[in-house]
Protein backbone atom coordinates (compact mmCIF):
# COMPACT_ATOMS: atom_id res chain seq x y z
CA UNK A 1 -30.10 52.27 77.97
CA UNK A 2 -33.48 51.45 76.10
CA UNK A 3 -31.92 53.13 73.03
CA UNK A 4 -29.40 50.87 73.22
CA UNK A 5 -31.05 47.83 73.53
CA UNK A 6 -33.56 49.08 70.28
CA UNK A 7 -30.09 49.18 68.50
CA UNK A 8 -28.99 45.83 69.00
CA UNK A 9 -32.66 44.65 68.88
CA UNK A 10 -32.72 46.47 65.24
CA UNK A 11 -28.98 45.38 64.17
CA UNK A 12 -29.86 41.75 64.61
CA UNK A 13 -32.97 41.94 62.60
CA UNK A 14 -30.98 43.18 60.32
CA UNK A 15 -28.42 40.68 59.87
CA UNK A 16 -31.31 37.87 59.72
CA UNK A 17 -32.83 39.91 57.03
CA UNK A 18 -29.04 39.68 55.24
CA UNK A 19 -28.13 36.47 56.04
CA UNK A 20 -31.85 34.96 54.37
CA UNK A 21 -30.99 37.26 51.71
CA UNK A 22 -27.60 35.32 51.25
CA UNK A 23 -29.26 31.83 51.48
CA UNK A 24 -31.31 32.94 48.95
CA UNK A 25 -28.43 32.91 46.46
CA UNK A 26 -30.03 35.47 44.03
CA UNK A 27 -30.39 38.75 46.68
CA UNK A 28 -32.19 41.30 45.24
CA UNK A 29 -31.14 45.18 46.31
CA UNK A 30 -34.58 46.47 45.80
CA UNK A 31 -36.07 44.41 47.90
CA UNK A 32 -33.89 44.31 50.22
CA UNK A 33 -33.75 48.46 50.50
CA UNK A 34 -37.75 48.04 50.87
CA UNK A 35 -37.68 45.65 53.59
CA UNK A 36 -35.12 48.02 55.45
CA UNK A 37 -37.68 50.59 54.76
CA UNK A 38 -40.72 49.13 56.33
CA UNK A 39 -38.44 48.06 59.24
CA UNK A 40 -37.76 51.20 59.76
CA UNK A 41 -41.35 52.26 60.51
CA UNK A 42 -42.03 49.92 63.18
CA UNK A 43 -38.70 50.41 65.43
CA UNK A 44 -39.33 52.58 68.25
CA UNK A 45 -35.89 53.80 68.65
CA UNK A 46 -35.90 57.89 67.36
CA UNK A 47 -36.52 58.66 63.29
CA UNK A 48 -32.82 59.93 62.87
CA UNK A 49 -31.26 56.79 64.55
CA UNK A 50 -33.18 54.32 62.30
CA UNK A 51 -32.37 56.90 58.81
CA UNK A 52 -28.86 57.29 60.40
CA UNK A 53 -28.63 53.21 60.22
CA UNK A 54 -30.44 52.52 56.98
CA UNK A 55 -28.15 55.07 55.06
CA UNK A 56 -25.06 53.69 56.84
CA UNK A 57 -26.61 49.81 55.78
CA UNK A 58 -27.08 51.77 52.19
CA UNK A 59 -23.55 52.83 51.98
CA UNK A 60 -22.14 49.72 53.03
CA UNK A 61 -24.41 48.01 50.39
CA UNK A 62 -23.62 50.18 47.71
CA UNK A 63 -19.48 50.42 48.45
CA UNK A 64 -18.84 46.79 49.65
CA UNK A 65 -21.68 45.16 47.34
CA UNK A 66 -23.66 42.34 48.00
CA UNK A 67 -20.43 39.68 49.22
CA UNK A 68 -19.26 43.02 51.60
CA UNK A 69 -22.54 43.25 53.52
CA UNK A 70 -22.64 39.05 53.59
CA UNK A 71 -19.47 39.17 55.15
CA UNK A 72 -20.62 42.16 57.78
CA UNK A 73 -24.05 40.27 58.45
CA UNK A 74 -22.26 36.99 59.39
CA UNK A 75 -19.59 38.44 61.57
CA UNK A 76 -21.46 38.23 65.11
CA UNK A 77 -23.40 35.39 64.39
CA UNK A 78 -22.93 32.83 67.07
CA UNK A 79 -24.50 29.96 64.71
CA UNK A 80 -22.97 30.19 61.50
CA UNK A 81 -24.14 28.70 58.45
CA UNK A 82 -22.29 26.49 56.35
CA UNK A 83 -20.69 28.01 53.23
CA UNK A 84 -22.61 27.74 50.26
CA UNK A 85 -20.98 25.23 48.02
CA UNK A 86 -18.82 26.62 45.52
CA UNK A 87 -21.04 27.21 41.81
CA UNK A 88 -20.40 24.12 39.82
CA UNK A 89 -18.00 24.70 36.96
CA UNK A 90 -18.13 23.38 33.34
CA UNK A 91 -15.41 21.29 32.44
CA UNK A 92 -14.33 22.31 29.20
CA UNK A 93 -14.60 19.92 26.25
CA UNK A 94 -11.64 19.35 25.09
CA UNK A 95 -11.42 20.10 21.19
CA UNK A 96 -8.80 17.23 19.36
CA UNK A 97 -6.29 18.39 18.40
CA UNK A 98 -5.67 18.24 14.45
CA UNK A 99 -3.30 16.17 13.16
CA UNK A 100 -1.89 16.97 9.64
CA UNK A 101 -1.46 13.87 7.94
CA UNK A 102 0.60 13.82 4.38
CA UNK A 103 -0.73 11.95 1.84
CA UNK A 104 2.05 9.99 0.58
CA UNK A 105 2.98 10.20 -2.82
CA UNK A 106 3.51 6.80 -4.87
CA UNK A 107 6.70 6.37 -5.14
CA UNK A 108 8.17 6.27 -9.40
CA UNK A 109 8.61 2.79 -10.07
CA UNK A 110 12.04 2.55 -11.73
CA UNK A 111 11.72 0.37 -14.33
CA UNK A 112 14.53 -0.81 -16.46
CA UNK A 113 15.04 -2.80 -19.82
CA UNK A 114 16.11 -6.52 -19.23
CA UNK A 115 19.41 -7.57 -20.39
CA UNK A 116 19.35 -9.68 -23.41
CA UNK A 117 20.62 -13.25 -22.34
CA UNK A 118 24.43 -13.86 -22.81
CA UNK A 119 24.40 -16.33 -25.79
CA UNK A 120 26.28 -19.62 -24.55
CA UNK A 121 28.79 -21.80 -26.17
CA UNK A 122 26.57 -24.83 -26.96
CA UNK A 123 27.96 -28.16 -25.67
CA UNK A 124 26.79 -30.31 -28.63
CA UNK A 125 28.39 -30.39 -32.12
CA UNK A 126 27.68 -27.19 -34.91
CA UNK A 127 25.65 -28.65 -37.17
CA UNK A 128 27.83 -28.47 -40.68
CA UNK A 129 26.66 -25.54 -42.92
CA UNK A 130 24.64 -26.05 -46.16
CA UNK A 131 27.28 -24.75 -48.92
CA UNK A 132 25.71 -22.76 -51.78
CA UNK A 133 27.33 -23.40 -55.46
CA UNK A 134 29.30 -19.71 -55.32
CA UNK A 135 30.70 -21.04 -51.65
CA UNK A 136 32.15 -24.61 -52.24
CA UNK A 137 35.89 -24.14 -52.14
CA UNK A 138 38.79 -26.49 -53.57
CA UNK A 139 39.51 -24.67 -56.84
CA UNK A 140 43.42 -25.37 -57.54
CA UNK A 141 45.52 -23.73 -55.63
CA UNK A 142 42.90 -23.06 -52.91
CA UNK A 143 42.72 -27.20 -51.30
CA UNK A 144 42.55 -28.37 -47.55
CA UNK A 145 42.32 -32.29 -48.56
CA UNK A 146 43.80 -33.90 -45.28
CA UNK A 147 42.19 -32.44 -41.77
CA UNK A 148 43.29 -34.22 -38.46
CA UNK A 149 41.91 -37.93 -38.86
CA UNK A 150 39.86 -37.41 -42.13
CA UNK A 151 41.61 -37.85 -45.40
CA UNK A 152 40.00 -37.01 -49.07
CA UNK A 153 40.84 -37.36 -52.99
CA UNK A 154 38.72 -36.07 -55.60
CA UNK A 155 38.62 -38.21 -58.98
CA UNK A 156 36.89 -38.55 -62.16
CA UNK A 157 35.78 -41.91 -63.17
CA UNK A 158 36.49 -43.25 -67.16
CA UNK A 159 32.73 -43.18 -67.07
CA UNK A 160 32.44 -39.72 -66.29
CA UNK A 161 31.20 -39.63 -62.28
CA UNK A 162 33.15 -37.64 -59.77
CA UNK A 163 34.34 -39.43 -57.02
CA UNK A 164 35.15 -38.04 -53.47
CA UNK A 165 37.53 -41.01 -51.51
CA UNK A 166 37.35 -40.14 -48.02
CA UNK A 167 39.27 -41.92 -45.12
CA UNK A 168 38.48 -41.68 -41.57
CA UNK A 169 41.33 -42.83 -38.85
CA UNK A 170 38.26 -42.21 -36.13
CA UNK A 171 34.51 -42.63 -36.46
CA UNK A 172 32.33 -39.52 -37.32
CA UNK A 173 29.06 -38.41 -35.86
CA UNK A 174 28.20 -36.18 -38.14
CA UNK A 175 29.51 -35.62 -42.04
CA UNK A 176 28.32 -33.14 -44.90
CA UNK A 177 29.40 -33.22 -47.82
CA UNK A 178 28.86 -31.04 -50.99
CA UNK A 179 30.08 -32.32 -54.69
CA UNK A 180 29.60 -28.80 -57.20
CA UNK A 181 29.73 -30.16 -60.90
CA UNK A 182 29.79 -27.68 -63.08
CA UNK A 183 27.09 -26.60 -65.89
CA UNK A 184 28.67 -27.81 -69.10
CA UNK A 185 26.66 -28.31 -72.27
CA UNK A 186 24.41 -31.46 -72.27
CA UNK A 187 24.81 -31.78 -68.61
CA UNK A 188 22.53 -33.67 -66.27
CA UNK A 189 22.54 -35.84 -63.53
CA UNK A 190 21.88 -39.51 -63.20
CA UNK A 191 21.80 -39.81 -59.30
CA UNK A 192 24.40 -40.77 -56.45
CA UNK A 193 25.86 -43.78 -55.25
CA UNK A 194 27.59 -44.21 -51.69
CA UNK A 195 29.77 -47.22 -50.20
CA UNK A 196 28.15 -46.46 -46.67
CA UNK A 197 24.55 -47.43 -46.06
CA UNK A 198 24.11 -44.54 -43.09
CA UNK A 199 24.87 -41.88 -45.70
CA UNK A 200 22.39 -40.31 -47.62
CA UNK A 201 21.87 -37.77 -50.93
CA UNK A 202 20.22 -35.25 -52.85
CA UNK A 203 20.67 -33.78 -55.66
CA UNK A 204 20.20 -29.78 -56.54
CA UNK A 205 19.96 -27.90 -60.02
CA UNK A 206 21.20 -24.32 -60.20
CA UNK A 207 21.66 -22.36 -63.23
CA UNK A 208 25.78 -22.32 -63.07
CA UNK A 209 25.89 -26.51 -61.25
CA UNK A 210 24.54 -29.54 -60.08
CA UNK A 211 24.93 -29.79 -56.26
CA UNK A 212 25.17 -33.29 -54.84
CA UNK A 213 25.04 -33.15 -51.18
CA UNK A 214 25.91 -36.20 -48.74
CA UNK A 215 24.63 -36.06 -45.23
CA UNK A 216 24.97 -38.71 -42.63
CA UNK A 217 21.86 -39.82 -41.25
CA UNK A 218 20.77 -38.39 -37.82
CA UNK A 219 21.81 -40.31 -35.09
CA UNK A 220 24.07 -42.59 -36.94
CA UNK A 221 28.10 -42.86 -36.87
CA UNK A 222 30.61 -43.54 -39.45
CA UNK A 223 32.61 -45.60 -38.56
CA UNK A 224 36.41 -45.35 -39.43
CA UNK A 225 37.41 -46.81 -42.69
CA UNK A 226 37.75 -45.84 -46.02
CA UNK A 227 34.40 -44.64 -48.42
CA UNK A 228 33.56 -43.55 -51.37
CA UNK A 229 30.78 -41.03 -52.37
CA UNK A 230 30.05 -40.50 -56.07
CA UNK A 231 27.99 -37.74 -57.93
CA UNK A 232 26.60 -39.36 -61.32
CA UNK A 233 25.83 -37.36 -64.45
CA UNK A 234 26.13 -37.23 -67.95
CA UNK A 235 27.51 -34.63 -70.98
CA UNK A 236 30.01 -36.39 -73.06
CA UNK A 237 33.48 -34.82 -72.99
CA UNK A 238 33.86 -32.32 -70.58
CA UNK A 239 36.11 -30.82 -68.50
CA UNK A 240 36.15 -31.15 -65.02
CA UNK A 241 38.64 -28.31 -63.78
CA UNK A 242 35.84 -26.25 -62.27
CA UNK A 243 34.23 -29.24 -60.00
CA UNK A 244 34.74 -28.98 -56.42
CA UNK A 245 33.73 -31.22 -52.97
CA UNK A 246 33.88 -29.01 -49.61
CA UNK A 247 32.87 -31.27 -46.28
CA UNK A 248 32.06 -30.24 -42.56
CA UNK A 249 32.79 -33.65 -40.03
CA UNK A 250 32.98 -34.11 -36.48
CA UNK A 251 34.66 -36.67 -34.95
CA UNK A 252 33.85 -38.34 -31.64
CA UNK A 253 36.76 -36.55 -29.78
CA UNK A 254 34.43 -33.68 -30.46
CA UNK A 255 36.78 -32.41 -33.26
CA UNK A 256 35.57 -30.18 -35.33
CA UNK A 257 37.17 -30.90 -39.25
CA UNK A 258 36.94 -29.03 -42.43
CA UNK A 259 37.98 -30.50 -45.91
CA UNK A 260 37.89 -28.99 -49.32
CA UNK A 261 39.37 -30.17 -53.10
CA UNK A 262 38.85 -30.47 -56.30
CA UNK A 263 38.95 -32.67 -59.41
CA UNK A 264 41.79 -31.74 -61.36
CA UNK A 265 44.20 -34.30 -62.71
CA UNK A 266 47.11 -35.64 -60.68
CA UNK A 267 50.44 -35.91 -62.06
């Protein structure tokens, strides 16, 4: 009965021994075996009993660990303790994620050659081109006297000018006109006249003629009706079958007209 009682006198000390051990959070199996050991020494239940119960709290110790015997110590206990909160774990840093990024590459600009501008019909009248000595036609058998409203004759005067008649059923806003006298010997020129005061001259040497050219003034209009333009020289006899008169008009309908003639004698 006494032996008895020494046991559960003995088993409770140990499971306060175990249970401080627990609290403690860090139990240390040394220390632990060397309490049980002094323990031991002061019980008064027999030698064998106590070594009988230290090896069996050994074996439990060693087989079940340190959580085994905490659950064995705590099993009787009419007062438990509250759980020791659960260790405290690290939340783990989350590590960003990597995003590749592309570098975009510049796109090729495409670059083209502008387009030449269309060239456009112009609205106003061609100006009349300057004829050279080589390019004034009306050599015989090569005439255009008589052109929609504007009529011409080609003459030589007793006093030796050549005469250009022209005749214009409809005014003109612009006129050129060139008179080619051919180089004779002794040739040379002695000026212009013209019946119209808004038409003016000049006169051009070249080694093969003398170029008279008759322009109307800019701005001005000839107005229908009959004039006559006359290229002046002097040479004595000569003979006039190589002169020529070629003239570029427009009319105010907007017509363009072209006249060429020559000299020569009419029958």
């Amino acid at each position: 009965m006494n032996s008895q009682h020494g046991d559960t006198q003995h088993e409770d000390f140990l499971r306060d021994e175990m249970r401080q051990a627990l609290d403690s959070r860090h139990p240390d199996r040394t220390a632990m075996l060397n309490r049980i050991a002094a323990n031991r020494a002061e019980a008064t239940r027999p030698r064998a009993r106590v070594a009988r119960l230290a090896g069996s709290a050994l074996a439990v110790a060693t087989v079940l660990g340190i959580g085994g015997v905490g659950k064995w110590a705590l099993a009787d206990s009419h007062d438990p303790t509250p759980a020791a909160p659960p260790a405290a774990t690290a939340t783990p840093t989350p590590v960003p994620s990597v995003v590749a990024t592309a570098t975009a590459q510049p796109s090729r600009e495409v670059t083209s050659r502008p387009r030449s501008a269309e060239p456009t019909d112009s609205t106003g009248p061609a100006s009349a081109p300057a004829p050279s000595a080589s390019l004034v036609r009306g050599h015989p058998g090569d005439t255009q006297v008589e052109k929609g409203t504007l009529w011409s004759d080609g003459s030589i005067e007793d006093s030796g000018d050549s005469v250009v008649t022209l005749r214009a059923g409809a005014d003109l806003t612009e006129l050129d006109l060139t008179v080619r006298v051919t180089q004779t010997p002794g040739l040379s020129s002695l000026g212009f006249e013209s019946s119209a005061d808004t038409v003016t001259a000049t006169v051009t040497k070249q080694a093969d003629a003398l170029l008279y050219r008759f322009t109307l003034r800019a701005g001005a209009t000839l107005t229908a009706g009959e004039y006559k333009l006359t290229a002046k020289w002097s040479g004595g006899d000569r003979n006039a079958a190589d002169d020529t008169y070629e003239a570029y008009a427009t009319s105010v309908e907007r017509k363009r007209i072209h006249i060429y003639g020559n000299f020569a004698a009419k029958d």
